[in-house]
PDB file of N, CA and C in Angstrom:
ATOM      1  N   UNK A   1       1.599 -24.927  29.042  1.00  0.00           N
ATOM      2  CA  UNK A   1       2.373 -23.751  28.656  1.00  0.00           C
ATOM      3  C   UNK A   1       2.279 -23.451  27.162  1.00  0.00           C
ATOM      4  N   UNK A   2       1.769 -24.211  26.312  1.00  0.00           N
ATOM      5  CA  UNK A   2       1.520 -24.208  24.949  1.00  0.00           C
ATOM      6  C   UNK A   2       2.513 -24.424  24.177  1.00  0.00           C
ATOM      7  N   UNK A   3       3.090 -25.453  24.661  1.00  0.00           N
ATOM      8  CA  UNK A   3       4.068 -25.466  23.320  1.00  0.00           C
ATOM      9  C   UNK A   3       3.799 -26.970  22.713  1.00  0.00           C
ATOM     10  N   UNK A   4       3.843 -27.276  21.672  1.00  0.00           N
ATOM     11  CA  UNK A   4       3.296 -28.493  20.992  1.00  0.00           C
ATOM     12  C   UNK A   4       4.446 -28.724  19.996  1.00  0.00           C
ATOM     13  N   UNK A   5       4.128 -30.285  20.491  1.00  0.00           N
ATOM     14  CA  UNK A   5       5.621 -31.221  20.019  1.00  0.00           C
ATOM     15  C   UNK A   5       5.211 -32.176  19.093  1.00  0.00           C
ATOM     16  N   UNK A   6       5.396 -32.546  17.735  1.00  0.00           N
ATOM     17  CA  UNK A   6       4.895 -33.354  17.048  1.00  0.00           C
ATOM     18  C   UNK A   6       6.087 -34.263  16.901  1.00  0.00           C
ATOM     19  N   UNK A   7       6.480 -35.341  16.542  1.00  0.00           N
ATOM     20  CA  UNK A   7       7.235 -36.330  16.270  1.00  0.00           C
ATOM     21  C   UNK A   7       7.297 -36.700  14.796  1.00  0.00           C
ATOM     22  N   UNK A   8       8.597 -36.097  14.203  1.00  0.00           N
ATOM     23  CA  UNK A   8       8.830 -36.257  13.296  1.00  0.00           C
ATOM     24  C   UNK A   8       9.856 -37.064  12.803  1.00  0.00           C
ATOM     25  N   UNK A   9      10.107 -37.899  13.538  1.00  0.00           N
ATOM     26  CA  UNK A   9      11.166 -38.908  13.629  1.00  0.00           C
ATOM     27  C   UNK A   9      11.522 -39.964  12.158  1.00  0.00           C
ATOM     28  N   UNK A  10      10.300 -39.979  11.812  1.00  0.00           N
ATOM     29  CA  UNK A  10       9.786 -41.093  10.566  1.00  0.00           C
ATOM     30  C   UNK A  10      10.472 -40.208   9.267  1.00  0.00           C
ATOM     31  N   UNK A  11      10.477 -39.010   9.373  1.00  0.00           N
ATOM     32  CA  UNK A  11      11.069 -38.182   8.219  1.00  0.00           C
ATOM     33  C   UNK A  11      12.611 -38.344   7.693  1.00  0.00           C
ATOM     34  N   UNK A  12      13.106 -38.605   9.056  1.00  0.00           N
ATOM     35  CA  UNK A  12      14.560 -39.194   8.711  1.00  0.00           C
ATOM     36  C   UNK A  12      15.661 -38.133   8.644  1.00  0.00           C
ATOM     37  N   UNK A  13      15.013 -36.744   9.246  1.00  0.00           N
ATOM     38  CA  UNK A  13      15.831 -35.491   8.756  1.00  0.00           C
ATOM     39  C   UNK A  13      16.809 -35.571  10.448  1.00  0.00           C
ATOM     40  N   UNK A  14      18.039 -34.815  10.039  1.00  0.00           N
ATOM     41  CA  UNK A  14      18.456 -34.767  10.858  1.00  0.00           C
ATOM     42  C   UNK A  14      18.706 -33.106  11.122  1.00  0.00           C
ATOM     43  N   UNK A  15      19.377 -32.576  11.969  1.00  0.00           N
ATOM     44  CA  UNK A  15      19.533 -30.757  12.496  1.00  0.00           C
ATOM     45  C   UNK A  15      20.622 -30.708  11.390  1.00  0.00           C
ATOM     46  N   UNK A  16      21.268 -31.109  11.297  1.00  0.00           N
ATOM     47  CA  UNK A  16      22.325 -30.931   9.999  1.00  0.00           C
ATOM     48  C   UNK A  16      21.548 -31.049   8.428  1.00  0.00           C
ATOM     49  N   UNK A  17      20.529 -31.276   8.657  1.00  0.00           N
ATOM     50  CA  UNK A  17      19.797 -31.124   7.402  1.00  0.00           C
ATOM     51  C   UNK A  17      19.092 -30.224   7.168  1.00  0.00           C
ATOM     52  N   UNK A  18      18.641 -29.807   8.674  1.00  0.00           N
ATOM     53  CA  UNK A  18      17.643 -28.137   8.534  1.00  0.00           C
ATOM     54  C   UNK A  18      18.153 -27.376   8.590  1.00  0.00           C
ATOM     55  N   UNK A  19      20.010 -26.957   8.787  1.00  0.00           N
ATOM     56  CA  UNK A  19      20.955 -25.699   8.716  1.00  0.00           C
ATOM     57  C   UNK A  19      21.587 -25.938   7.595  1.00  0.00           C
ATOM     58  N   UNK A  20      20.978 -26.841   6.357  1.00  0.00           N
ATOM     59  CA  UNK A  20      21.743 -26.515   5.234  1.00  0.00           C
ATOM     60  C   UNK A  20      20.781 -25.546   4.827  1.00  0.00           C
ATOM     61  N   UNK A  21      21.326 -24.253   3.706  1.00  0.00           N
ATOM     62  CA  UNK A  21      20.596 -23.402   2.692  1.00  0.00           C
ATOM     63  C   UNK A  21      20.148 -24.048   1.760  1.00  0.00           C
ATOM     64  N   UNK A  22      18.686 -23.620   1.150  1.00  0.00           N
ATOM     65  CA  UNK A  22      18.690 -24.687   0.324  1.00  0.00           C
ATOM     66  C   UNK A  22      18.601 -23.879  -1.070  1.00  0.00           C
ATOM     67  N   UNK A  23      18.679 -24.285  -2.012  1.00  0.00           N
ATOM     68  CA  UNK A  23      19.364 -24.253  -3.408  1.00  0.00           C
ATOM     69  C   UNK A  23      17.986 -23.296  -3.690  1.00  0.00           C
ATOM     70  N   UNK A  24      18.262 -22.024  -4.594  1.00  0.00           N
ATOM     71  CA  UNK A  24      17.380 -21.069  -5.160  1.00  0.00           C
ATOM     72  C   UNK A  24      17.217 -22.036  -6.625  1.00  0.00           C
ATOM     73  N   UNK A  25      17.744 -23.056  -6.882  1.00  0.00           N
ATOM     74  CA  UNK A  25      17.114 -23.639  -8.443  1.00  0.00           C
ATOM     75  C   UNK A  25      16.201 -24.476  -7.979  1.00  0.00           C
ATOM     76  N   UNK A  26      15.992 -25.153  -6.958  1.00  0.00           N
ATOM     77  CA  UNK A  26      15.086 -25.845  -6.249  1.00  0.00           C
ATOM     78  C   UNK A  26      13.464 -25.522  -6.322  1.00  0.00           C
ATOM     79  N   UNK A  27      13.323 -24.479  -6.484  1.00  0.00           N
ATOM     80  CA  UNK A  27      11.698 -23.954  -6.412  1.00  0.00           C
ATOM     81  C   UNK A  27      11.977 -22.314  -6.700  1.00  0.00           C
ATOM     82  N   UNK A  28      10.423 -21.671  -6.899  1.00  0.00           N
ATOM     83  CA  UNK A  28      10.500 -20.952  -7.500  1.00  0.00           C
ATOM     84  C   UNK A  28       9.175 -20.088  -6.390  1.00  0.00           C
ATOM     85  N   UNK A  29       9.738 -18.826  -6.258  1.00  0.00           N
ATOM     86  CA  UNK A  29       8.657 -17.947  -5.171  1.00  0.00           C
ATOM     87  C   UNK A  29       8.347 -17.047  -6.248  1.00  0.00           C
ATOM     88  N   UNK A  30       6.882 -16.834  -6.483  1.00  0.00           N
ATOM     89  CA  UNK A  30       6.499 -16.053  -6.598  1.00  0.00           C
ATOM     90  C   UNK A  30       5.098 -15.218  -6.337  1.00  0.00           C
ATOM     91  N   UNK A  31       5.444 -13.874  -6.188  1.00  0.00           N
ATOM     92  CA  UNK A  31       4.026 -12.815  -5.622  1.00  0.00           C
ATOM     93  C   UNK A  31       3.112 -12.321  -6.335  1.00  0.00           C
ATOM     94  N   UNK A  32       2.040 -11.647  -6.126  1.00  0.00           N
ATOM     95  CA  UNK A  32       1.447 -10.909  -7.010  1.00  0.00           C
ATOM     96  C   UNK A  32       0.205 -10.515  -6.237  1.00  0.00           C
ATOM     97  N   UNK A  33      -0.808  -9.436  -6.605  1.00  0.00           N
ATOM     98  CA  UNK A  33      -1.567  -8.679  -6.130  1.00  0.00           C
ATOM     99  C   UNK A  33      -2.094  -7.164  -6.332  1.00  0.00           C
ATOM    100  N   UNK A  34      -2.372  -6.821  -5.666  1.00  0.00           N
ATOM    101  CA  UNK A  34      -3.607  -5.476  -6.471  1.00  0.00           C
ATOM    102  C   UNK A  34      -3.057  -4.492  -5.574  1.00  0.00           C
ATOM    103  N   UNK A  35      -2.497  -3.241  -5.727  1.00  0.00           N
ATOM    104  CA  UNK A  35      -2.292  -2.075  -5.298  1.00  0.00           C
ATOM    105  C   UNK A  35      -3.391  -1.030  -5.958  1.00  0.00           C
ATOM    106  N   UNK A  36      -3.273  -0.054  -4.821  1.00  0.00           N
ATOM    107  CA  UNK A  36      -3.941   1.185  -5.832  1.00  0.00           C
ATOM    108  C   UNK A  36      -3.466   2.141  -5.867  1.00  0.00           C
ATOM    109  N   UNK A  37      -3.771   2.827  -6.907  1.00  0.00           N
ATOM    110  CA  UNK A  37      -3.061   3.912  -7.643  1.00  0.00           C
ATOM    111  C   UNK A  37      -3.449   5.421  -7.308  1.00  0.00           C
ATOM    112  N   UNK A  38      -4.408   5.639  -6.421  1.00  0.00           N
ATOM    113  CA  UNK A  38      -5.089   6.517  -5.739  1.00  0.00           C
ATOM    114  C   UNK A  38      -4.230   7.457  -4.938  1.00  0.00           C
ATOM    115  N   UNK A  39      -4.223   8.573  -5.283  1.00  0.00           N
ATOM    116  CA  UNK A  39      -3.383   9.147  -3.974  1.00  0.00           C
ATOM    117  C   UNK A  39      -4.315   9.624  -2.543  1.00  0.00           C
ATOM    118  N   UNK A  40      -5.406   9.307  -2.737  1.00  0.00           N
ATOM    119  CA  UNK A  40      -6.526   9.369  -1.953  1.00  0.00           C
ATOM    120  C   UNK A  40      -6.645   8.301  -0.705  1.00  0.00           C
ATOM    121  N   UNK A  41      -6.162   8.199   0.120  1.00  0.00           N
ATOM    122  CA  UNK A  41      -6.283   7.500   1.406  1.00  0.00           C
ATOM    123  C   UNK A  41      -7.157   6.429   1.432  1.00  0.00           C
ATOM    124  N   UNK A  42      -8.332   6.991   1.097  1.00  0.00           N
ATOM    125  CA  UNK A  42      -9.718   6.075   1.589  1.00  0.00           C
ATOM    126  C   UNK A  42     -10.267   5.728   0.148  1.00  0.00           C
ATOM    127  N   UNK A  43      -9.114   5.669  -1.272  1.00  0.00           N
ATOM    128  CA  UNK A  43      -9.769   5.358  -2.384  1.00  0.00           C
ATOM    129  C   UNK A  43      -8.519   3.705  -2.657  1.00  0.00           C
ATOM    130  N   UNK A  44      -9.676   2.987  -2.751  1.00  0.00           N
ATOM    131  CA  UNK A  44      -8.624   1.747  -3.482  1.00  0.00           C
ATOM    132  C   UNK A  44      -9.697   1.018  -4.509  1.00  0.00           C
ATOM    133  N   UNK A  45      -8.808   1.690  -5.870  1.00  0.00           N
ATOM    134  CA  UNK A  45      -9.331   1.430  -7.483  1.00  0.00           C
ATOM    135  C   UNK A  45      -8.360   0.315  -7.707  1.00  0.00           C
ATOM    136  N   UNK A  46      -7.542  -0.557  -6.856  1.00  0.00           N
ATOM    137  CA  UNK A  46      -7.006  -1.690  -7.531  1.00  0.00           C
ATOM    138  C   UNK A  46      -6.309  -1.008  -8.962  1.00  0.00           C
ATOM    139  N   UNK A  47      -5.742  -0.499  -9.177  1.00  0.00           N
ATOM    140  CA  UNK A  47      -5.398   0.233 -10.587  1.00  0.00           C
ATOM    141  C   UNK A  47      -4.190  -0.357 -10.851  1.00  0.00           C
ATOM    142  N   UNK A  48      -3.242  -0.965 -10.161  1.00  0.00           N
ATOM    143  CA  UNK A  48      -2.183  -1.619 -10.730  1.00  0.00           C
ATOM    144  C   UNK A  48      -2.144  -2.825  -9.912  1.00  0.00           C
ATOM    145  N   UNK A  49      -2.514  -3.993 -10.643  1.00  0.00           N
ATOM    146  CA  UNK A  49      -1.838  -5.479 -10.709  1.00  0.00           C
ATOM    147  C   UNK A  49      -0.620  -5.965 -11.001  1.00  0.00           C
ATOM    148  N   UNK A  50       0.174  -6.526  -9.756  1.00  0.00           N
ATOM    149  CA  UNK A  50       1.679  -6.836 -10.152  1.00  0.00           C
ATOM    150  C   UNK A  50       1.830  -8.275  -9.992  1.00  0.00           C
ATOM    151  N   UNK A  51       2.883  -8.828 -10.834  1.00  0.00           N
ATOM    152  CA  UNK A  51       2.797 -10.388 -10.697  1.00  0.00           C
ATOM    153  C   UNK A  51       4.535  -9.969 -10.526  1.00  0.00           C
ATOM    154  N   UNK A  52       5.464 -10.694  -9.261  1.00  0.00           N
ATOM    155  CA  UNK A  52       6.795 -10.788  -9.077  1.00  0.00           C
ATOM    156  C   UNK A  52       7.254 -12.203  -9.049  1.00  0.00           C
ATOM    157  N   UNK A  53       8.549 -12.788  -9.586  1.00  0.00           N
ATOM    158  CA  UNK A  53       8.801 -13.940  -9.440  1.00  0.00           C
ATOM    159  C   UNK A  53      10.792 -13.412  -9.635  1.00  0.00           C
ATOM    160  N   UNK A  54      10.910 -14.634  -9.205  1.00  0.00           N
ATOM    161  CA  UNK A  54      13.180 -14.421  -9.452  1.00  0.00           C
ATOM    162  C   UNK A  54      13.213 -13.689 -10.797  1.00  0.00           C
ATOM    163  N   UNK A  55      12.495 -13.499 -11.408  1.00  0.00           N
ATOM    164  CA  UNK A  55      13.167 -13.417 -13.389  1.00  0.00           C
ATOM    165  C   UNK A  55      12.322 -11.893 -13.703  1.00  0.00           C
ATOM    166  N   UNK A  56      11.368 -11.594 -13.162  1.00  0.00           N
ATOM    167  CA  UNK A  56      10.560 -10.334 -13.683  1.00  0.00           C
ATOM    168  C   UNK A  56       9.646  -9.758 -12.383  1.00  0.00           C
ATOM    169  N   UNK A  57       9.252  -8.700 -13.052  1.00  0.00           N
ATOM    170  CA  UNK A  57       7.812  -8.332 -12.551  1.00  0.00           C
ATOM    171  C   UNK A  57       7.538  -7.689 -13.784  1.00  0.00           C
ATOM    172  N   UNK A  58       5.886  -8.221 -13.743  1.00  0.00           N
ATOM    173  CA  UNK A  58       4.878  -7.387 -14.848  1.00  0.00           C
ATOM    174  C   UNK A  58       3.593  -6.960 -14.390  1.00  0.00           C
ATOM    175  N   UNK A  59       3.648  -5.734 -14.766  1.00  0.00           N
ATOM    176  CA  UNK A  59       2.489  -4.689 -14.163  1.00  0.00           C
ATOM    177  C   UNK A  59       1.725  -4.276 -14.894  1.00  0.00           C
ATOM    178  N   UNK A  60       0.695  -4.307 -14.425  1.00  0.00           N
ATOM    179  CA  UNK A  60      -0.852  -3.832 -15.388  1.00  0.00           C
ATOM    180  C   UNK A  60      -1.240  -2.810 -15.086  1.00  0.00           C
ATOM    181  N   UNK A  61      -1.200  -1.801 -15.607  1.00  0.00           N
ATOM    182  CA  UNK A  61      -2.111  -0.170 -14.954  1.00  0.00           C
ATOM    183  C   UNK A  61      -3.417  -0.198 -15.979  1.00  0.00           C
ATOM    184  N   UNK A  62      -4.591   0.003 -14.746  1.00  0.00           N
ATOM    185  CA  UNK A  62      -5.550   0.346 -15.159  1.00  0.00           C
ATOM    186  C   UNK A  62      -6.116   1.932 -14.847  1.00  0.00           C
ATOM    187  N   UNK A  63      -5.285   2.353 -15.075  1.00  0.00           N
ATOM    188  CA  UNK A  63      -5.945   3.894 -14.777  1.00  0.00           C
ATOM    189  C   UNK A  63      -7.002   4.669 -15.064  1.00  0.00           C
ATOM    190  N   UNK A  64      -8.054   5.256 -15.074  1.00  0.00           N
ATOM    191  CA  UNK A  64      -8.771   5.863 -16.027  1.00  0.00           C
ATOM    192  C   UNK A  64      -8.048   7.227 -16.375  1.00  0.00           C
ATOM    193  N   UNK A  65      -8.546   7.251 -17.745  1.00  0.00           N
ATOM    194  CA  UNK A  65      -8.264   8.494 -18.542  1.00  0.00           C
ATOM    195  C   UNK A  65      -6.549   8.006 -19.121  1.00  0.00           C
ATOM    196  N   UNK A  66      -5.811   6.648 -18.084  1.00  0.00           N
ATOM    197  CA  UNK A  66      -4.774   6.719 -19.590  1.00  0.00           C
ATOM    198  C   UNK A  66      -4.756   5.870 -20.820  1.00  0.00           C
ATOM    199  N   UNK A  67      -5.537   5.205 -21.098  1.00  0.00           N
ATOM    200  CA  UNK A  67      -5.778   4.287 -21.937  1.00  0.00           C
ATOM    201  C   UNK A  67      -6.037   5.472 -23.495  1.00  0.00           C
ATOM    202  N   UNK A  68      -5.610   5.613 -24.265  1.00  0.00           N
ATOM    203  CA  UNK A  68      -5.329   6.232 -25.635  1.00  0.00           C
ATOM    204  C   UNK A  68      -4.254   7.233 -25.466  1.00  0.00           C
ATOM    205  N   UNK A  69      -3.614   7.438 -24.298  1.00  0.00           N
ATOM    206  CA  UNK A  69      -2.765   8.488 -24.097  1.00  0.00           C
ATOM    207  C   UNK A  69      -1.394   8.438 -25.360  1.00  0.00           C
ATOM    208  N   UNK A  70      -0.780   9.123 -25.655  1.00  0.00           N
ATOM    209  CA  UNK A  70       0.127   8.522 -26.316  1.00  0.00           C
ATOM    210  C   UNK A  70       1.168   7.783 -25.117  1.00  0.00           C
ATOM    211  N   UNK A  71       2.084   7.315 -25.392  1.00  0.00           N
ATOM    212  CA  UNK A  71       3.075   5.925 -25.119  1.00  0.00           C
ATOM    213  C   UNK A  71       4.064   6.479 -24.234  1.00  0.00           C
ATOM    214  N   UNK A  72       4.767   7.534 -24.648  1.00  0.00           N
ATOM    215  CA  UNK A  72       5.477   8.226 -23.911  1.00  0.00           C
ATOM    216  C   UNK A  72       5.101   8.894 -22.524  1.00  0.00           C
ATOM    217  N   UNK A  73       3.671   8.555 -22.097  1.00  0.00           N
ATOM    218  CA  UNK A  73       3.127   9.125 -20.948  1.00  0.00           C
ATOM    219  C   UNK A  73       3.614   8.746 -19.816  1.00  0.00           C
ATOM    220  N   UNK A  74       4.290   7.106 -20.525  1.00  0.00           N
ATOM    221  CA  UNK A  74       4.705   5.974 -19.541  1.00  0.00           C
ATOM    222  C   UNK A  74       6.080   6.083 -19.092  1.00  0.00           C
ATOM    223  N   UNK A  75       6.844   5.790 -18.054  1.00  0.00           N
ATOM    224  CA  UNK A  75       7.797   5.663 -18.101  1.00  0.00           C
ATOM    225  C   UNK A  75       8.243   4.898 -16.871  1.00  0.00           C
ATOM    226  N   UNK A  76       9.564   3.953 -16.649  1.00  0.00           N
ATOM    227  CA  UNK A  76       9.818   3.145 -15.647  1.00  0.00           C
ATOM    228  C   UNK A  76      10.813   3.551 -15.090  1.00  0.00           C
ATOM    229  N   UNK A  77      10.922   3.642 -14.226  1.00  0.00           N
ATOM    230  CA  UNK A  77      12.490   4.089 -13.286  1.00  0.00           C
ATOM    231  C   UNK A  77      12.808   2.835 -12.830  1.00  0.00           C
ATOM    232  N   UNK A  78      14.179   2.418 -13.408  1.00  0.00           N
ATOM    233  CA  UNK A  78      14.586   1.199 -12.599  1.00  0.00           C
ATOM    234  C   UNK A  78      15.925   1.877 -11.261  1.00  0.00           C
ATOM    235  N   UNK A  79      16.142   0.942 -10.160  1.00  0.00           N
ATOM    236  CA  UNK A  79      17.507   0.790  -9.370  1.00  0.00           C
ATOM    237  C   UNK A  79      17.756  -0.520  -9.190  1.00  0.00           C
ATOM    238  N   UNK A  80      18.766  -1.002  -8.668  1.00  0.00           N
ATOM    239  CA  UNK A  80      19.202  -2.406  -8.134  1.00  0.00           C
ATOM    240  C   UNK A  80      18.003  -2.818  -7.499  1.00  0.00           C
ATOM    241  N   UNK A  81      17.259  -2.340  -6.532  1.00  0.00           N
ATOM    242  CA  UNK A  81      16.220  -2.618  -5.600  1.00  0.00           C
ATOM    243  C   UNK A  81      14.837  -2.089  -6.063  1.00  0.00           C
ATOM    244  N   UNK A  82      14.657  -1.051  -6.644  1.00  0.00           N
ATOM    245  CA  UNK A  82      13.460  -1.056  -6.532  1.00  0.00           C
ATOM    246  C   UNK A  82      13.301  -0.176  -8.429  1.00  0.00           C
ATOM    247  N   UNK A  83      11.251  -0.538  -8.576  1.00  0.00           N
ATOM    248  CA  UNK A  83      11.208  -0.253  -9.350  1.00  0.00           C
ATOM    249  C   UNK A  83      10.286   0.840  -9.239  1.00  0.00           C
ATOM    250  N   UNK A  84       9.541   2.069 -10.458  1.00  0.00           N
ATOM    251  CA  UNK A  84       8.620   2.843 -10.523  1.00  0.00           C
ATOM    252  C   UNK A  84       8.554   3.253 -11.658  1.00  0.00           C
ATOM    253  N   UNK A  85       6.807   3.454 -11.408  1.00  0.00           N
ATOM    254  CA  UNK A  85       6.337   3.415 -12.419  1.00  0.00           C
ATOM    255  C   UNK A  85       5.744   5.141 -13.020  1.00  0.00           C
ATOM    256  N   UNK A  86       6.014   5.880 -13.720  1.00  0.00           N
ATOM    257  CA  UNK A  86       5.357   7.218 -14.349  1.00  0.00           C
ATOM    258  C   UNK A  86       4.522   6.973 -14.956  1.00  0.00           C
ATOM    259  N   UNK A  87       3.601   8.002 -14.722  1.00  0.00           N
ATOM    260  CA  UNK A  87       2.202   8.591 -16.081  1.00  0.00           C
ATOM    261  C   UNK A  87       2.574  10.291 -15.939  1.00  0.00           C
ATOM    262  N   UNK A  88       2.591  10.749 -17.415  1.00  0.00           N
ATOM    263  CA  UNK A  88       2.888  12.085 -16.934  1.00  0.00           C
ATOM    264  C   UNK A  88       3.894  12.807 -16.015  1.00  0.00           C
ATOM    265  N   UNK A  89       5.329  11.941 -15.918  1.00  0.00           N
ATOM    266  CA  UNK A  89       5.971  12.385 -15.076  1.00  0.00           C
ATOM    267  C   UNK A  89       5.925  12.298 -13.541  1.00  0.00           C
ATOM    268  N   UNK A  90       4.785  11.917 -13.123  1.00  0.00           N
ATOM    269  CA  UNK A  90       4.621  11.768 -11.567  1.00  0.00           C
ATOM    270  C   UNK A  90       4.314  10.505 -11.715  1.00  0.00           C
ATOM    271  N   UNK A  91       4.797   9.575 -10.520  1.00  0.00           N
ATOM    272  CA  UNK A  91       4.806   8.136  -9.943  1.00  0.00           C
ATOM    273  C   UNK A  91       3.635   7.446  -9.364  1.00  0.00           C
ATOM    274  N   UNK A  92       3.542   6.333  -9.874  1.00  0.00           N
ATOM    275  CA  UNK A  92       1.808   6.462  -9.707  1.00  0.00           C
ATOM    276  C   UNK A  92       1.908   5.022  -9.672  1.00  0.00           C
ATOM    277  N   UNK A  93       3.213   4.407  -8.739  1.00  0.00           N
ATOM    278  CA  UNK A  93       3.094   3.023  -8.458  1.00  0.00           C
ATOM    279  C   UNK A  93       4.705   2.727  -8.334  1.00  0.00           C
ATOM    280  N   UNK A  94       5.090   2.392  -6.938  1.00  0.00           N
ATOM    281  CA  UNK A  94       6.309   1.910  -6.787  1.00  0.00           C
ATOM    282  C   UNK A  94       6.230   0.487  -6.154  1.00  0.00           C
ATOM    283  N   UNK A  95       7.971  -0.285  -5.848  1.00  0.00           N
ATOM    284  CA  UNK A  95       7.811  -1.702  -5.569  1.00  0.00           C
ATOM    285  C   UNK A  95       9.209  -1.665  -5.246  1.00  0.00           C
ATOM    286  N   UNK A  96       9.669  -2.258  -4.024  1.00  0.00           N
ATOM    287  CA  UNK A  96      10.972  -2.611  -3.680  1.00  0.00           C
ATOM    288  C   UNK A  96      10.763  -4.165  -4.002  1.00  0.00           C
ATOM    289  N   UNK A  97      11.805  -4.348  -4.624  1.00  0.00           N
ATOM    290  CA  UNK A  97      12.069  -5.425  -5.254  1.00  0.00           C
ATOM    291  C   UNK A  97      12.588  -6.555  -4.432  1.00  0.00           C
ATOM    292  N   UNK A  98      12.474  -8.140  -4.766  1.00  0.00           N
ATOM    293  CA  UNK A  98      12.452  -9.468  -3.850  1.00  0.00           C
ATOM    294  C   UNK A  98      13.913  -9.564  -3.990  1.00  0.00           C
ATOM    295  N   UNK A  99      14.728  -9.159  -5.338  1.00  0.00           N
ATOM    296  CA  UNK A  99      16.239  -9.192  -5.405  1.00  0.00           C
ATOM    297  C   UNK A  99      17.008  -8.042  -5.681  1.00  0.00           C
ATOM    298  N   UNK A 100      18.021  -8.302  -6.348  1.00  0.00           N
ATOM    299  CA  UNK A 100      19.205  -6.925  -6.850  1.00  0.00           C
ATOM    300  C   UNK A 100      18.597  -7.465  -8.577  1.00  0.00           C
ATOM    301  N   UNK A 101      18.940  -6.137  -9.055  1.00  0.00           N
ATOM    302  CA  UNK A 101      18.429  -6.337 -10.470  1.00  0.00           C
ATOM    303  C   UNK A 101      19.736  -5.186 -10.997  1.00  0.00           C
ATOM    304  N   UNK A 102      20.237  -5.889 -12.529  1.00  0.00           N
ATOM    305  CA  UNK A 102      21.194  -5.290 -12.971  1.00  0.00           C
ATOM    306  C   UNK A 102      20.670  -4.104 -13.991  1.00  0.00           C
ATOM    307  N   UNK A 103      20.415  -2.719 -13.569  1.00  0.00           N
ATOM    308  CA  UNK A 103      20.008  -1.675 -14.442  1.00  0.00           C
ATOM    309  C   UNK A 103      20.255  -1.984 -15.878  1.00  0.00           C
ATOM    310  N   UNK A 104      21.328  -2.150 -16.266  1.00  0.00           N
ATOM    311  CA  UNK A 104      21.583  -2.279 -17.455  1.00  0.00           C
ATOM    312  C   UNK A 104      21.132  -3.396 -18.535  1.00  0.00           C
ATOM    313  N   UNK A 105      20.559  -4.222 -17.342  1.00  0.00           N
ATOM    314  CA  UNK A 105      19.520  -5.471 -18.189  1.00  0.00           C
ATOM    315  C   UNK A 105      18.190  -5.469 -18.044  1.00  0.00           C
ATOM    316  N   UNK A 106      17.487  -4.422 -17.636  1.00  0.00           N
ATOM    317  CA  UNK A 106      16.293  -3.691 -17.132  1.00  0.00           C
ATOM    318  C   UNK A 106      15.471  -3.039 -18.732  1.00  0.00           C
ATOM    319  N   UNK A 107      14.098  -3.438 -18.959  1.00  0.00           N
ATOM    320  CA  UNK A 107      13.522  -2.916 -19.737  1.00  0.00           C
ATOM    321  C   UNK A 107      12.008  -3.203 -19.688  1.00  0.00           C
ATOM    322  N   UNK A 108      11.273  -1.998 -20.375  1.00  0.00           N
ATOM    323  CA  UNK A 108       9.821  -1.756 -20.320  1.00  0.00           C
ATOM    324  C   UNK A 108       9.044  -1.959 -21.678  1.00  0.00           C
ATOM    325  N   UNK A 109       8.060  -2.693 -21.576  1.00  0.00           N
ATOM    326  CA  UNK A 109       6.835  -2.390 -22.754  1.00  0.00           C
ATOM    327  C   UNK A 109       5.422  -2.072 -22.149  1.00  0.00           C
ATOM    328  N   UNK A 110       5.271  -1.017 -22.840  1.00  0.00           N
ATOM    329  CA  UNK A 110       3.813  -0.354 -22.686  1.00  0.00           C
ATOM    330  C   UNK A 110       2.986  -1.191 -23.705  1.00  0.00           C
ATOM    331  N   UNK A 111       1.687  -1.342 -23.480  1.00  0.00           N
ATOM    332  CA  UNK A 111       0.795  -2.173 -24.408  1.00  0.00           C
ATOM    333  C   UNK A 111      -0.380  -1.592 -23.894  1.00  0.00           C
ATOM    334  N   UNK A 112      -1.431  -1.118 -24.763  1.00  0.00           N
ATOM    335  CA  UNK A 112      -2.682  -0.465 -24.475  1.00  0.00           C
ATOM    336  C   UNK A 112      -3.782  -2.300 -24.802  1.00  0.00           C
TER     337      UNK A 112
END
């Protein structure tokens, strides 16, 4: 019937040990990977690299044509949940976020 039973007896764990939660200081998750920035269906330029972990996310846009733009081209929209990213006023890379994030402790640097 496929079900497969290994014996883990030697581990010493008991069911009261696998329904505890276990502690978020314990280890540390984090994501990261290549989106694209294309509004084109069948185009993926990898144009933004995101790295997420409990404490941040930091994003790399490789766009063509914005690299000398002036600075202000950029802009971040934060919420509790999710973040986005502007060039020129239109969104050109969003991300629902792994936690709640406090707006008011939320901030951006652009770096060419």
């Amino acid at each position: 019937d496929g079900v497969v039973s290994i014996d883990v007896s030697d581990l010493g764990l008991t069911i009261a040990d696998l329904e505890k939660k276990i502690p978020t200081h314990n280890f540390s998750l984090e994501s990261s990977g290549y989106q694209s920035t294309s509004r084109l269906p069948d185009v993926d330029d990898e144009g933004c690299y995101w790295v997420e972990n409990p404490e941040d996310i930091d994003v790399t846009l490789r766009i063509p044509g914005l690299r000398g733009q002036p600075a202000e081209a950029l802009n971040v929209l934060f919420s509790t949940t999710t973040t986005s990213i502007t060039a020129f006023g239109r969104i050109v890379w969003s991300t629902i976020q792994m936690g709640i994030s406090d707006t008011d402790d939320c901030s951006f640097l652009s770096l060419d």
